[in-house]
PDB file of N, CA and C in Angstrom:
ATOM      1  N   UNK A   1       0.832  -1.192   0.000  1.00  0.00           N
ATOM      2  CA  UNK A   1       0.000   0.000   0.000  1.00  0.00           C
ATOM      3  C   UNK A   1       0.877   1.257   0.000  1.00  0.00           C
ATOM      4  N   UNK A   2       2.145   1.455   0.885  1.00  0.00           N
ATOM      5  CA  UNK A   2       2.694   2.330   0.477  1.00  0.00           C
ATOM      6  C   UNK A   2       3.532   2.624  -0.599  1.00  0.00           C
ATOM      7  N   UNK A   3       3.632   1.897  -1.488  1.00  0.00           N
ATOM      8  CA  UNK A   3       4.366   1.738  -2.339  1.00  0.00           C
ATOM      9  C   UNK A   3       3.039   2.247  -3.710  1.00  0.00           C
ATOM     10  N   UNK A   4       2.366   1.880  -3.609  1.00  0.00           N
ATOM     11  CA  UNK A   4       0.998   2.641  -4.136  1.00  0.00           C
ATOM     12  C   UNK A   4       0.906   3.644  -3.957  1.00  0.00           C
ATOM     13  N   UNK A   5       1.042   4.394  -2.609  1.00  0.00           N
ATOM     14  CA  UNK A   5       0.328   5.857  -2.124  1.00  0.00           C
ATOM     15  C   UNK A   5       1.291   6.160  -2.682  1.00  0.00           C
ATOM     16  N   UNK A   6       3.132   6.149  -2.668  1.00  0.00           N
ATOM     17  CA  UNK A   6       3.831   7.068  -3.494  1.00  0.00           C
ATOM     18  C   UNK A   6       3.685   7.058  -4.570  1.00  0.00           C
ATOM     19  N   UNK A   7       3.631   5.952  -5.550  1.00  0.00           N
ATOM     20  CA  UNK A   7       3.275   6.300  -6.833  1.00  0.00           C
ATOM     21  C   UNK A   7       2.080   6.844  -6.962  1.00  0.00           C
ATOM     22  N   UNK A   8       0.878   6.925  -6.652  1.00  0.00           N
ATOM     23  CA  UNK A   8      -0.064   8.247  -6.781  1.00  0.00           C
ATOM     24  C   UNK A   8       0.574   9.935  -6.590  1.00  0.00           C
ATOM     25  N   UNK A   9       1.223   9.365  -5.303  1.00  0.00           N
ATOM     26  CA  UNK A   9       1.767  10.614  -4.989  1.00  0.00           C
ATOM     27  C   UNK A   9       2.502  11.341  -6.042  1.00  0.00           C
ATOM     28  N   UNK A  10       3.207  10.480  -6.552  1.00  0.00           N
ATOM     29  CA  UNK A  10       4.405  10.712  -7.854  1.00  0.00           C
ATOM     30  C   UNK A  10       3.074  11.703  -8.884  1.00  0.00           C
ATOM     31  N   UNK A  11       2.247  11.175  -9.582  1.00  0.00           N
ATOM     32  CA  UNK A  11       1.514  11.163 -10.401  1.00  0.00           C
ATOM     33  C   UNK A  11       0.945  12.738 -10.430  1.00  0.00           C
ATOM     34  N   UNK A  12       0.543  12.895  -8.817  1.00  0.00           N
ATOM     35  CA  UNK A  12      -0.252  14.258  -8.071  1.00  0.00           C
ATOM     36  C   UNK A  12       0.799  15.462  -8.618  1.00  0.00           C
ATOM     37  N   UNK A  13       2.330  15.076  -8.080  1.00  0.00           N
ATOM     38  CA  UNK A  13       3.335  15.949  -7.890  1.00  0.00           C
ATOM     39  C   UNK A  13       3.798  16.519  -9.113  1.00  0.00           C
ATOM     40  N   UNK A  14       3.428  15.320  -9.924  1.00  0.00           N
ATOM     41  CA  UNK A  14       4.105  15.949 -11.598  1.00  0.00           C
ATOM     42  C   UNK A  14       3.446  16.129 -12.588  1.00  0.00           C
ATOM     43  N   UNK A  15       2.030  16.733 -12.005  1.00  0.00           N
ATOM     44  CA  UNK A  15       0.787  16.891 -13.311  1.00  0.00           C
ATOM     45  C   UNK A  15       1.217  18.086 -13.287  1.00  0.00           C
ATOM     46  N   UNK A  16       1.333  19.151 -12.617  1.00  0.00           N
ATOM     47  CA  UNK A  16       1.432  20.717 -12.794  1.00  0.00           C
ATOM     48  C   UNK A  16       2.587  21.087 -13.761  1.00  0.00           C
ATOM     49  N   UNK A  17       4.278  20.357 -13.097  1.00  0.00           N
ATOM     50  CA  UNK A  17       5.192  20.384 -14.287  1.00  0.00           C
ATOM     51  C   UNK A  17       5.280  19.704 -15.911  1.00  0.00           C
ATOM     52  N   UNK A  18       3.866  18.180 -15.292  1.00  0.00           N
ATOM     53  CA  UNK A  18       4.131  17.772 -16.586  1.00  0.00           C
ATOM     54  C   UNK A  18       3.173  18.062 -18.021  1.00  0.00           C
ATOM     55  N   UNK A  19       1.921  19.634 -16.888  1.00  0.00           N
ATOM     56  CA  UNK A  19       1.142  20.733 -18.242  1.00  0.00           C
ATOM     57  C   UNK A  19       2.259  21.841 -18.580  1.00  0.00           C
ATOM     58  N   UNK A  20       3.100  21.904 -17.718  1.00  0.00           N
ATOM     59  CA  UNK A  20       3.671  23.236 -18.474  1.00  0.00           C
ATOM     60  C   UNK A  20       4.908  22.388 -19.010  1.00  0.00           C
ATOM     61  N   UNK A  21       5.494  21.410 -19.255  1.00  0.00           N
ATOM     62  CA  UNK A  21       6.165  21.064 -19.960  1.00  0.00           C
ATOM     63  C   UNK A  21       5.910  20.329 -21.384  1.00  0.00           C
ATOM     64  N   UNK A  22       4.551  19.966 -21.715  1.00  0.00           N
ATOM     65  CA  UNK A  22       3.523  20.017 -22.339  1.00  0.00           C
ATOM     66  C   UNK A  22       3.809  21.090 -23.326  1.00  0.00           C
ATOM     67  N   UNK A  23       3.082  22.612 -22.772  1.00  0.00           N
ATOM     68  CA  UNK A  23       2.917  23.231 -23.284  1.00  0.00           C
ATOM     69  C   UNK A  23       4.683  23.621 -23.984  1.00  0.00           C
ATOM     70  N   UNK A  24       5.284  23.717 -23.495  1.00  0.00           N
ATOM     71  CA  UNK A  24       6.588  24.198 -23.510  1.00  0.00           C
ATOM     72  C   UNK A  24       7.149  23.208 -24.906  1.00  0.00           C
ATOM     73  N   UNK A  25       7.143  22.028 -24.722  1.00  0.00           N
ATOM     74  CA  UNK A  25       7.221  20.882 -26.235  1.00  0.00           C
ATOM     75  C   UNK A  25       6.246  21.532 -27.496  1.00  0.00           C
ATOM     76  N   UNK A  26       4.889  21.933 -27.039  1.00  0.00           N
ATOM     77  CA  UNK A  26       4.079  22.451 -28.298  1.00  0.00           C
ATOM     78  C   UNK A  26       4.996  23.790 -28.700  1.00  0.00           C
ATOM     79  N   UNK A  27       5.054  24.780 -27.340  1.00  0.00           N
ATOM     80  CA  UNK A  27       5.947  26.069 -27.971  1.00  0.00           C
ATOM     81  C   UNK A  27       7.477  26.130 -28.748  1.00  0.00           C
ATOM     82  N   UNK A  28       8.171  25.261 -28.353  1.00  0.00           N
ATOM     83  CA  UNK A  28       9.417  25.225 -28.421  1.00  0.00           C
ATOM     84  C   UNK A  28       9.679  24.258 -30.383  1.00  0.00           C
ATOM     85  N   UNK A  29       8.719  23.437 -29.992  1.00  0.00           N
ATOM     86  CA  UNK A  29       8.758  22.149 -31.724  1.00  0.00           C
ATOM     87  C   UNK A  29       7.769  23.290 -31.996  1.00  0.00           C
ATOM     88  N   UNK A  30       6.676  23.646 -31.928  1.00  0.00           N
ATOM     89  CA  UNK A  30       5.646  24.405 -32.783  1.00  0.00           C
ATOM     90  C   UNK A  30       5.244  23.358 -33.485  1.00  0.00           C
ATOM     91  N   UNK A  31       4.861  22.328 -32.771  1.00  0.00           N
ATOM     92  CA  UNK A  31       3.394  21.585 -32.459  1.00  0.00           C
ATOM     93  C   UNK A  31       2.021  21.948 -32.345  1.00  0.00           C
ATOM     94  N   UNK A  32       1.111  21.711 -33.551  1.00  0.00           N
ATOM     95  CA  UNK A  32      -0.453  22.547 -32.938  1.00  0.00           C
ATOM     96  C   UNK A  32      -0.889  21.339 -32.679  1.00  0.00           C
ATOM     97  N   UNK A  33      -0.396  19.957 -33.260  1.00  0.00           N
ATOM     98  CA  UNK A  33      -1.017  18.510 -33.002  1.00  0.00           C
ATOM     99  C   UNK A  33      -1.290  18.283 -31.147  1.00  0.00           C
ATOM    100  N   UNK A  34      -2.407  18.455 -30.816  1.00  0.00           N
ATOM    101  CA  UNK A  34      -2.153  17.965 -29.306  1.00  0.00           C
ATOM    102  C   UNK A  34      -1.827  16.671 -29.159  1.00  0.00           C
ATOM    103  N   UNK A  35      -1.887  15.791 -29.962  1.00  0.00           N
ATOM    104  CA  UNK A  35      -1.789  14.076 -29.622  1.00  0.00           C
ATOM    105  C   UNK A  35      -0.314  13.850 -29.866  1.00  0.00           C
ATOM    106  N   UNK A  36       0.363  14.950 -31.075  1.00  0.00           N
ATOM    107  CA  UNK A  36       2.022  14.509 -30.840  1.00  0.00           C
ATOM    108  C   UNK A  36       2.497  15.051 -29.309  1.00  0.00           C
ATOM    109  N   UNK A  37       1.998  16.316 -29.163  1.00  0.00           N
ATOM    110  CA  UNK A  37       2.962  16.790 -28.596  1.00  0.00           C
ATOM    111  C   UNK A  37       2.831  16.223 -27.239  1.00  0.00           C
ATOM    112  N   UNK A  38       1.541  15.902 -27.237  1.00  0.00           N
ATOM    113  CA  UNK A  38       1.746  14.790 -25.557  1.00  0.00           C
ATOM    114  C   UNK A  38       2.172  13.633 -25.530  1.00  0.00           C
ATOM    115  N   UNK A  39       2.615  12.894 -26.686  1.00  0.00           N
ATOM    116  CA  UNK A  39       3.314  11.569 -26.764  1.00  0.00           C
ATOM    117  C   UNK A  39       4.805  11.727 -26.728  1.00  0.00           C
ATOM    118  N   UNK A  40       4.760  12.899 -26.915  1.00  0.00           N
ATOM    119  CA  UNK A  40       6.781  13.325 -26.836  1.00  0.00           C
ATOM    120  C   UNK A  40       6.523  14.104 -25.508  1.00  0.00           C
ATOM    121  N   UNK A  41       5.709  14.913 -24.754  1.00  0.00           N
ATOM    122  CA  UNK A  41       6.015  15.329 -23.746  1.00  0.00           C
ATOM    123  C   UNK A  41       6.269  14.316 -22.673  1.00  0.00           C
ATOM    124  N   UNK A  42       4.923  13.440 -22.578  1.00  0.00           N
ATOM    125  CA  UNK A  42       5.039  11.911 -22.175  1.00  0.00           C
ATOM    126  C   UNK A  42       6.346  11.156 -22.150  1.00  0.00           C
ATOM    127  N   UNK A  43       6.568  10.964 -23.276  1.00  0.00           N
ATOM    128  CA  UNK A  43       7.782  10.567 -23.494  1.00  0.00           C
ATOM    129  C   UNK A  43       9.741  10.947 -22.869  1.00  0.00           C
ATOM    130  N   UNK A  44       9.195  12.020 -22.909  1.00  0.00           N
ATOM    131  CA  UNK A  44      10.657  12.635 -22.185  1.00  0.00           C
ATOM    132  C   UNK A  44      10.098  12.762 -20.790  1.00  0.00           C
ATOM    133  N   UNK A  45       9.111  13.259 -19.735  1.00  0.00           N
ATOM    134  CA  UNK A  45       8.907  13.073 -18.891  1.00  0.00           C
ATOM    135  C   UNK A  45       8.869  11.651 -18.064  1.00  0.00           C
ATOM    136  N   UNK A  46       8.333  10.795 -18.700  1.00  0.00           N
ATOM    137  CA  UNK A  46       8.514   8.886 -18.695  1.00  0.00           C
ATOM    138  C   UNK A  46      10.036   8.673 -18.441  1.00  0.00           C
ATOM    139  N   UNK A  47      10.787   9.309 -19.491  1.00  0.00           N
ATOM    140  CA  UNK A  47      12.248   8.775 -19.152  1.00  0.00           C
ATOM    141  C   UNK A  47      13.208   9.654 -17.990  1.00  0.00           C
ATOM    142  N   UNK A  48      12.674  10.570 -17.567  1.00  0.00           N
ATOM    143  CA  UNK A  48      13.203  11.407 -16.648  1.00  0.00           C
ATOM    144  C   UNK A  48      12.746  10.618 -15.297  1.00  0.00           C
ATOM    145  N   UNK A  49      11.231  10.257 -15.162  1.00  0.00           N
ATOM    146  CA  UNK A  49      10.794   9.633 -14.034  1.00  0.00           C
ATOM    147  C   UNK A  49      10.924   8.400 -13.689  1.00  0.00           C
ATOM    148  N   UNK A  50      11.910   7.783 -14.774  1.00  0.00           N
ATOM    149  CA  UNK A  50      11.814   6.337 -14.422  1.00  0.00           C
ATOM    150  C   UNK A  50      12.761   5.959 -13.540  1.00  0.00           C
ATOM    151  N   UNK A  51      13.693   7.143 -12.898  1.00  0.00           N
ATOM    152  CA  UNK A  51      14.749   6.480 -11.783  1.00  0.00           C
ATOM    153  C   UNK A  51      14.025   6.954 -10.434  1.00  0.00           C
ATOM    154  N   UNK A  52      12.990   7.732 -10.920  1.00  0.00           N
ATOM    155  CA  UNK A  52      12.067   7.789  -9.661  1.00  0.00           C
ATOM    156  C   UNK A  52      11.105   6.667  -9.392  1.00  0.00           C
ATOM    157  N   UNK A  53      10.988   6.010 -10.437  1.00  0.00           N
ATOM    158  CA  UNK A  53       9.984   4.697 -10.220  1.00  0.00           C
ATOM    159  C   UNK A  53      10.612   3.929  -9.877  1.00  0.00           C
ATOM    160  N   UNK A  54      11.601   3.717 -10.371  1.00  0.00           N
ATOM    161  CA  UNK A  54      12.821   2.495  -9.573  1.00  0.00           C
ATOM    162  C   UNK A  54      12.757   2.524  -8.552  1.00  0.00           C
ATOM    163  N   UNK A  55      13.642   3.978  -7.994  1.00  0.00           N
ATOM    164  CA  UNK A  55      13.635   4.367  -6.708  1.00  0.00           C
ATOM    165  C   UNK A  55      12.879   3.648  -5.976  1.00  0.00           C
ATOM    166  N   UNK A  56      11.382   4.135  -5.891  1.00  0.00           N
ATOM    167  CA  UNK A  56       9.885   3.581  -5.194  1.00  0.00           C
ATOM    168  C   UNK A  56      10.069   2.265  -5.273  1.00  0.00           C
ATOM    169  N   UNK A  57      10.129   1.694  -6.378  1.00  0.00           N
ATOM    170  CA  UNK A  57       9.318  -0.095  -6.784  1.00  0.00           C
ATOM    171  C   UNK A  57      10.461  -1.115  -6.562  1.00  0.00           C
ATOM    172  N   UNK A  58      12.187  -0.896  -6.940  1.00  0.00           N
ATOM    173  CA  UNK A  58      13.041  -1.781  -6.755  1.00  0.00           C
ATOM    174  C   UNK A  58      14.017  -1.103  -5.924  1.00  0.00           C
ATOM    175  N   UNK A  59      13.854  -0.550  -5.348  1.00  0.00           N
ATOM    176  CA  UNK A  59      15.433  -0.375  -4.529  1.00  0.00           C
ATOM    177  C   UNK A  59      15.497  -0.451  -3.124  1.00  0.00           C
ATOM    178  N   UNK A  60      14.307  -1.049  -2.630  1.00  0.00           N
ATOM    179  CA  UNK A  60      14.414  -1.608  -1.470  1.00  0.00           C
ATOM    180  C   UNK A  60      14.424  -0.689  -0.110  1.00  0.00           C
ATOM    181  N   UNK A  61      14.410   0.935  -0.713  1.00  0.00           N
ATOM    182  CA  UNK A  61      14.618   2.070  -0.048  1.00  0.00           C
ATOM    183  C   UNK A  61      13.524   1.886   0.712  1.00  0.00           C
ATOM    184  N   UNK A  62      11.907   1.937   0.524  1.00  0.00           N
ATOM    185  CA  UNK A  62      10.656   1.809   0.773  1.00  0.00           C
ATOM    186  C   UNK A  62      10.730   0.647   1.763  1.00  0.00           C
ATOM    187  N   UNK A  63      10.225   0.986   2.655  1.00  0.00           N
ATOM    188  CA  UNK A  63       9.838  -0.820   3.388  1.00  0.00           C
ATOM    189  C   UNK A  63       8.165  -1.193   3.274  1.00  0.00           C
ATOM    190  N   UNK A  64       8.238  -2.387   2.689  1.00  0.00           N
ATOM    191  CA  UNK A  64       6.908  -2.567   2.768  1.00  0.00           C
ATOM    192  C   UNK A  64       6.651  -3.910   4.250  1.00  0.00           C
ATOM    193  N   UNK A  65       6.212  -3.524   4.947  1.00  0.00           N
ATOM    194  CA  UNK A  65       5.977  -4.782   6.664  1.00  0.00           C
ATOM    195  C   UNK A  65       5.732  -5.741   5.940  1.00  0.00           C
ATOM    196  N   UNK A  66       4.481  -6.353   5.442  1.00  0.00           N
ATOM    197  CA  UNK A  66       4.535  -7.626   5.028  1.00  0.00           C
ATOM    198  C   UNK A  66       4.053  -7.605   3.348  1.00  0.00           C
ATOM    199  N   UNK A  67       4.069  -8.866   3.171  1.00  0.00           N
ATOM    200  CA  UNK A  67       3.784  -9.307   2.001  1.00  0.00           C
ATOM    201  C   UNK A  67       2.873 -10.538   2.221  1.00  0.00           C
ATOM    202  N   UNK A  68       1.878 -10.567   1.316  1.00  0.00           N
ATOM    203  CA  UNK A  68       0.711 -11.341   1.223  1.00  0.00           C
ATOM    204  C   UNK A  68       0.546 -12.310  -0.159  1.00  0.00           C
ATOM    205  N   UNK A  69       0.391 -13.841   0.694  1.00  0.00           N
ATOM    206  CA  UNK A  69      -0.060 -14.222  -1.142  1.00  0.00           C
ATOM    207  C   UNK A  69      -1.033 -15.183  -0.540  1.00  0.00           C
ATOM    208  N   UNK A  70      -1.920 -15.005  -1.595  1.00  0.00           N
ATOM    209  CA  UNK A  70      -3.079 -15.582  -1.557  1.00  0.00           C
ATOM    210  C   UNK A  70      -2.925 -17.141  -1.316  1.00  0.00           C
ATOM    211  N   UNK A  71      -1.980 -18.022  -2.342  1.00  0.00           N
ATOM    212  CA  UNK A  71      -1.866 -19.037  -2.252  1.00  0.00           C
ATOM    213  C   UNK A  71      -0.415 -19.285  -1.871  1.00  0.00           C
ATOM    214  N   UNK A  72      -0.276 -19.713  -0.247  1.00  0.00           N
ATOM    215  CA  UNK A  72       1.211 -20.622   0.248  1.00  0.00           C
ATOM    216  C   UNK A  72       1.344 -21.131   0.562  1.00  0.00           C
ATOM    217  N   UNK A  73       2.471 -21.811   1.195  1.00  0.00           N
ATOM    218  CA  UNK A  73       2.544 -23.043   2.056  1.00  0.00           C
ATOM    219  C   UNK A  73       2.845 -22.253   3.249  1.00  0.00           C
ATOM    220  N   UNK A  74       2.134 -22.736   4.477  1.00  0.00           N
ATOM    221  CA  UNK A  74       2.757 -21.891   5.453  1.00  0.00           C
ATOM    222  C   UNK A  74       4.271 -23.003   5.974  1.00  0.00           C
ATOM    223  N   UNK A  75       5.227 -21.817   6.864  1.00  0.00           N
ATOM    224  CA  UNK A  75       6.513 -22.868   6.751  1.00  0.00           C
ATOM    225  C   UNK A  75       6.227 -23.595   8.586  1.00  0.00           C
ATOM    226  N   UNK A  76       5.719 -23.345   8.858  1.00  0.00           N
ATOM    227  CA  UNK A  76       5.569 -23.682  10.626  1.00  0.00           C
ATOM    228  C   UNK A  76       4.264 -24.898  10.200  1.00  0.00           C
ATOM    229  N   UNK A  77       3.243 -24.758   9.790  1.00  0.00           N
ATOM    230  CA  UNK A  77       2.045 -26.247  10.005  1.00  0.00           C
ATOM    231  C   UNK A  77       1.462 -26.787   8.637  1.00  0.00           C
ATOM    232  N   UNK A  78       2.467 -26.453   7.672  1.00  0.00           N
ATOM    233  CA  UNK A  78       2.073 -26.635   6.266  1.00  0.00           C
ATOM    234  C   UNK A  78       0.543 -26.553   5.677  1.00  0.00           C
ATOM    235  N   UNK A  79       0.183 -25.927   6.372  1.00  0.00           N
ATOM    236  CA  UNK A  79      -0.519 -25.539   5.627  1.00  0.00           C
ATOM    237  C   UNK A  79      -1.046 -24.316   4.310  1.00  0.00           C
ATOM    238  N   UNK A  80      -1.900 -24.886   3.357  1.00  0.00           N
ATOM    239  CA  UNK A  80      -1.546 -24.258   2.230  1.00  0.00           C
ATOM    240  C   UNK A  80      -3.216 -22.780   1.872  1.00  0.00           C
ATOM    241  N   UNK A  81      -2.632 -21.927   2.014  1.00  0.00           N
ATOM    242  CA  UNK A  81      -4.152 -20.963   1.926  1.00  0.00           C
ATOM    243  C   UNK A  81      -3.245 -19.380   1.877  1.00  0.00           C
ATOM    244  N   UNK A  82      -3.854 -18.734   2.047  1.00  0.00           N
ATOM    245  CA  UNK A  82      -3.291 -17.138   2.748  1.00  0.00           C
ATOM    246  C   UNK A  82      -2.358 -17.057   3.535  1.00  0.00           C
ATOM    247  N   UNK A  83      -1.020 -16.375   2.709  1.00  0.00           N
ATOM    248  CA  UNK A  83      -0.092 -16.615   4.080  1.00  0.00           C
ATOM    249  C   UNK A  83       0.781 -15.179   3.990  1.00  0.00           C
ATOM    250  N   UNK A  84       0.983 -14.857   5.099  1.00  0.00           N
ATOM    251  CA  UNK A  84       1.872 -13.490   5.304  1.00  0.00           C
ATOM    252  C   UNK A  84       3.481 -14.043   5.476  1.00  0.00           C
ATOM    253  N   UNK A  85       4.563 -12.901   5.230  1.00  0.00           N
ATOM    254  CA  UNK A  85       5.632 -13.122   5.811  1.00  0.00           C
ATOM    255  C   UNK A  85       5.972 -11.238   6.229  1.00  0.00           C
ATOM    256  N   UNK A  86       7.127 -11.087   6.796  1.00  0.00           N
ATOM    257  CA  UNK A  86       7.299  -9.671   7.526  1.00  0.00           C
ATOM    258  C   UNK A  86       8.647  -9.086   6.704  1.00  0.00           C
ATOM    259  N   UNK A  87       8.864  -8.224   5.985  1.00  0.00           N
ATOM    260  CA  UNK A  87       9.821  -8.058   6.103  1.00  0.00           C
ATOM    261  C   UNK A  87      11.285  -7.830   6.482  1.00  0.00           C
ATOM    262  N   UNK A  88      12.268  -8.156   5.984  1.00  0.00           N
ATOM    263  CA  UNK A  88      13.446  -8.209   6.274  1.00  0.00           C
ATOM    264  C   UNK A  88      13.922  -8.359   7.397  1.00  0.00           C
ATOM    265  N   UNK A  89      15.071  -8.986   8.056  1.00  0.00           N
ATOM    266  CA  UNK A  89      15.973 -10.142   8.872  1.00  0.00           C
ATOM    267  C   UNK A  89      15.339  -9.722  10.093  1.00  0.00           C
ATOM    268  N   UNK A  90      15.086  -8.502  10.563  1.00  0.00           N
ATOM    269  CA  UNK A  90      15.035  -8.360  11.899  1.00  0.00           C
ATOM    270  C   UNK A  90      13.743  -8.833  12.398  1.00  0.00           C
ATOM    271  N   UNK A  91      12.812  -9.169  11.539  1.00  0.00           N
ATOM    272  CA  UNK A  91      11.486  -9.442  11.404  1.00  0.00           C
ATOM    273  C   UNK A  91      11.077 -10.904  11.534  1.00  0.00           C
ATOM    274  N   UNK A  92      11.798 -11.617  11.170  1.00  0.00           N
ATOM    275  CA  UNK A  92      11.364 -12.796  10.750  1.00  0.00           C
ATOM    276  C   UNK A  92      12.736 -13.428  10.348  1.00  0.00           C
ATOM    277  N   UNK A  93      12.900 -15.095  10.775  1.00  0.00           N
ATOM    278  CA  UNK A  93      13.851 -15.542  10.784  1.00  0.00           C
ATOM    279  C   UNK A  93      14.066 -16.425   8.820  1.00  0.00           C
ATOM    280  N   UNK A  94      15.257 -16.170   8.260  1.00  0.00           N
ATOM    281  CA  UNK A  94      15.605 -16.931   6.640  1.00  0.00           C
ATOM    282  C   UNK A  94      15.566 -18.241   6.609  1.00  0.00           C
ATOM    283  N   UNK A  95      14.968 -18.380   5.794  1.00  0.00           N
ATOM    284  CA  UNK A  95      15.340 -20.108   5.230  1.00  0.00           C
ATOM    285  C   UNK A  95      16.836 -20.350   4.725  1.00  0.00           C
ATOM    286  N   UNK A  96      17.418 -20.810   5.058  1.00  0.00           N
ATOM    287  CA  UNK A  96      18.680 -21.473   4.852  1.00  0.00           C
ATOM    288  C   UNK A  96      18.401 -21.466   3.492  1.00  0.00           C
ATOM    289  N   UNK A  97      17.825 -22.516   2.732  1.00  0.00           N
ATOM    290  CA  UNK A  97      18.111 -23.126   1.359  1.00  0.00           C
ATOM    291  C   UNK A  97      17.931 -21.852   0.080  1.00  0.00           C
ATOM    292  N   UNK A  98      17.115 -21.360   0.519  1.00  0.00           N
ATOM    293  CA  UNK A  98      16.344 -19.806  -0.679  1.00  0.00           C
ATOM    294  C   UNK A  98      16.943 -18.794  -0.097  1.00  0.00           C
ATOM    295  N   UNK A  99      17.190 -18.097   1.260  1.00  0.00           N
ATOM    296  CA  UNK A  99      17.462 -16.790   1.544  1.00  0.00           C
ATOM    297  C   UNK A  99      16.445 -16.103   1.651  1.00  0.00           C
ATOM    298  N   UNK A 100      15.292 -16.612   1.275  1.00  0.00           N
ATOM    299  CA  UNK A 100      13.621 -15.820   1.574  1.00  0.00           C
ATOM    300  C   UNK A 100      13.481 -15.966   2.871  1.00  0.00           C
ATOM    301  N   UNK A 101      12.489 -15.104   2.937  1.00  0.00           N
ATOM    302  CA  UNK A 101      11.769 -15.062   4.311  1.00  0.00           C
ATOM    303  C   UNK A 101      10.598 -16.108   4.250  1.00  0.00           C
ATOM    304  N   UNK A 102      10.370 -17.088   5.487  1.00  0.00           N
ATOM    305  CA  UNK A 102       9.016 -17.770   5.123  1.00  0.00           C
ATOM    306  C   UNK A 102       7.714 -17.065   5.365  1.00  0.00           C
ATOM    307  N   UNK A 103       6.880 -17.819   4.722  1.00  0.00           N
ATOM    308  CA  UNK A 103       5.661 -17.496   4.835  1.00  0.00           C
ATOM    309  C   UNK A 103       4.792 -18.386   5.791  1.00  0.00           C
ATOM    310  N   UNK A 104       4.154 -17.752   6.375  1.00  0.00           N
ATOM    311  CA  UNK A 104       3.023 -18.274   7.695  1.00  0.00           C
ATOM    312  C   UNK A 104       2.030 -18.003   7.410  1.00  0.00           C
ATOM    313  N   UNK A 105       0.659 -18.831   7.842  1.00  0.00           N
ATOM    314  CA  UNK A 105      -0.104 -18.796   7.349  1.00  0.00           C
ATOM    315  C   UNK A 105      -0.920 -17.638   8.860  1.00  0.00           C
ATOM    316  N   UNK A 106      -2.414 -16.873   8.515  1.00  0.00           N
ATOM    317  CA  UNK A 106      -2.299 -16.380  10.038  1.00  0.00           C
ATOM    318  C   UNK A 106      -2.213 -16.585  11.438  1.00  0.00           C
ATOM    319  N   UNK A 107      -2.618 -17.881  11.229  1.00  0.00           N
ATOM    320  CA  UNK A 107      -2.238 -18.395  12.985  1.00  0.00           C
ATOM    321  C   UNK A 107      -0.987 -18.357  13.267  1.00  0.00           C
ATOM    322  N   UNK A 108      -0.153 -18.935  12.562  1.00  0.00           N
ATOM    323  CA  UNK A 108       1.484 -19.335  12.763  1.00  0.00           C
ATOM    324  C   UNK A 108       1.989 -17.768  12.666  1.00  0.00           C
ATOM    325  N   UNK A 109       1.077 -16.763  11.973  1.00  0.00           N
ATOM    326  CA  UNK A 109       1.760 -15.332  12.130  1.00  0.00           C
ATOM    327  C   UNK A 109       1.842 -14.655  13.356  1.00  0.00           C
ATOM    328  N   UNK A 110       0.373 -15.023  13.657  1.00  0.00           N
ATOM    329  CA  UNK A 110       0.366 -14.213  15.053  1.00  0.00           C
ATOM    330  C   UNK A 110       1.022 -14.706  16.367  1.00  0.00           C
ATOM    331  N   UNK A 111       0.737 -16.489  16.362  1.00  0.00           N
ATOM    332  CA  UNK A 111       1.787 -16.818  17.432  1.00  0.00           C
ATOM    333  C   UNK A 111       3.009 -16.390  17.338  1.00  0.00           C
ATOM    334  N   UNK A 112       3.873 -16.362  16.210  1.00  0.00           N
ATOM    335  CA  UNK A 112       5.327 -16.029  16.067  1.00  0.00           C
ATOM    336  C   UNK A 112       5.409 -14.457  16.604  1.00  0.00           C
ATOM    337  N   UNK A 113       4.434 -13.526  16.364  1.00  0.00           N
ATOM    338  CA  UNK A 113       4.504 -12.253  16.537  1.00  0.00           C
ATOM    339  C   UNK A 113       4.338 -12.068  18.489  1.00  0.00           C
ATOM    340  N   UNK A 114       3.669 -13.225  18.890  1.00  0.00           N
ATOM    341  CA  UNK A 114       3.606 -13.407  20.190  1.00  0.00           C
ATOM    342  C   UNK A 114       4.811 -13.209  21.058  1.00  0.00           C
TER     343      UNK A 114
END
């Protein structure tokens, strides 16, 4: 979810620069086409923001607490349904063989959180 709210956030923050840079591609090429000039404004704005999307989505900067999958094995009573795990080491103990964190299903979450 937070990893969502910033990318909205992203979206909110760069509509104002990304009409006047818009306009600025129509003034500057002398573009009257509105559909080019927002596929190239788009376009150079897209590639400017994409180390900001990284940033957010892969670099690990963001913490997201847990992660959810619908279908797992939990690693404590094997059982297989909805299972959470917590993020990173201090949270939750690694599997030796993968380096992942396991997944628990919610009972085995909340006792462990006990």
């Amino acid at each position: 979810m937070l990893k969502y709210l910033l990318y909205v956030l992203r979206w909110v923050v760069l509509a104002v620069p990304g009409a006047l840079f818009f306009n600025k591609v129509k003034q500057i090429f002398g573009i009257e086409d509105v559909y080019l000039a927002m596929i190239i404004s788009q376009a150079v704005m897209g590639a400017m923001v994409y180390f900001v999307d990284r940033l957010i989505f892969t670099s690990g900067r963001v913490p997201i607490p847990w992660e959810v999958r619908r279908r797992a094995v939990c690693a404590d009573c094997g059982r297989v349904g909805r299972c959470y795990r917590a993020a990173g080491t201090r949270c939750c103990d690694r599997l030796a063989t993968s380096g992942a964190a396991a997944f628990r299903c919610e009972d085995c979450a909340v006792k462990r959180a006990q």
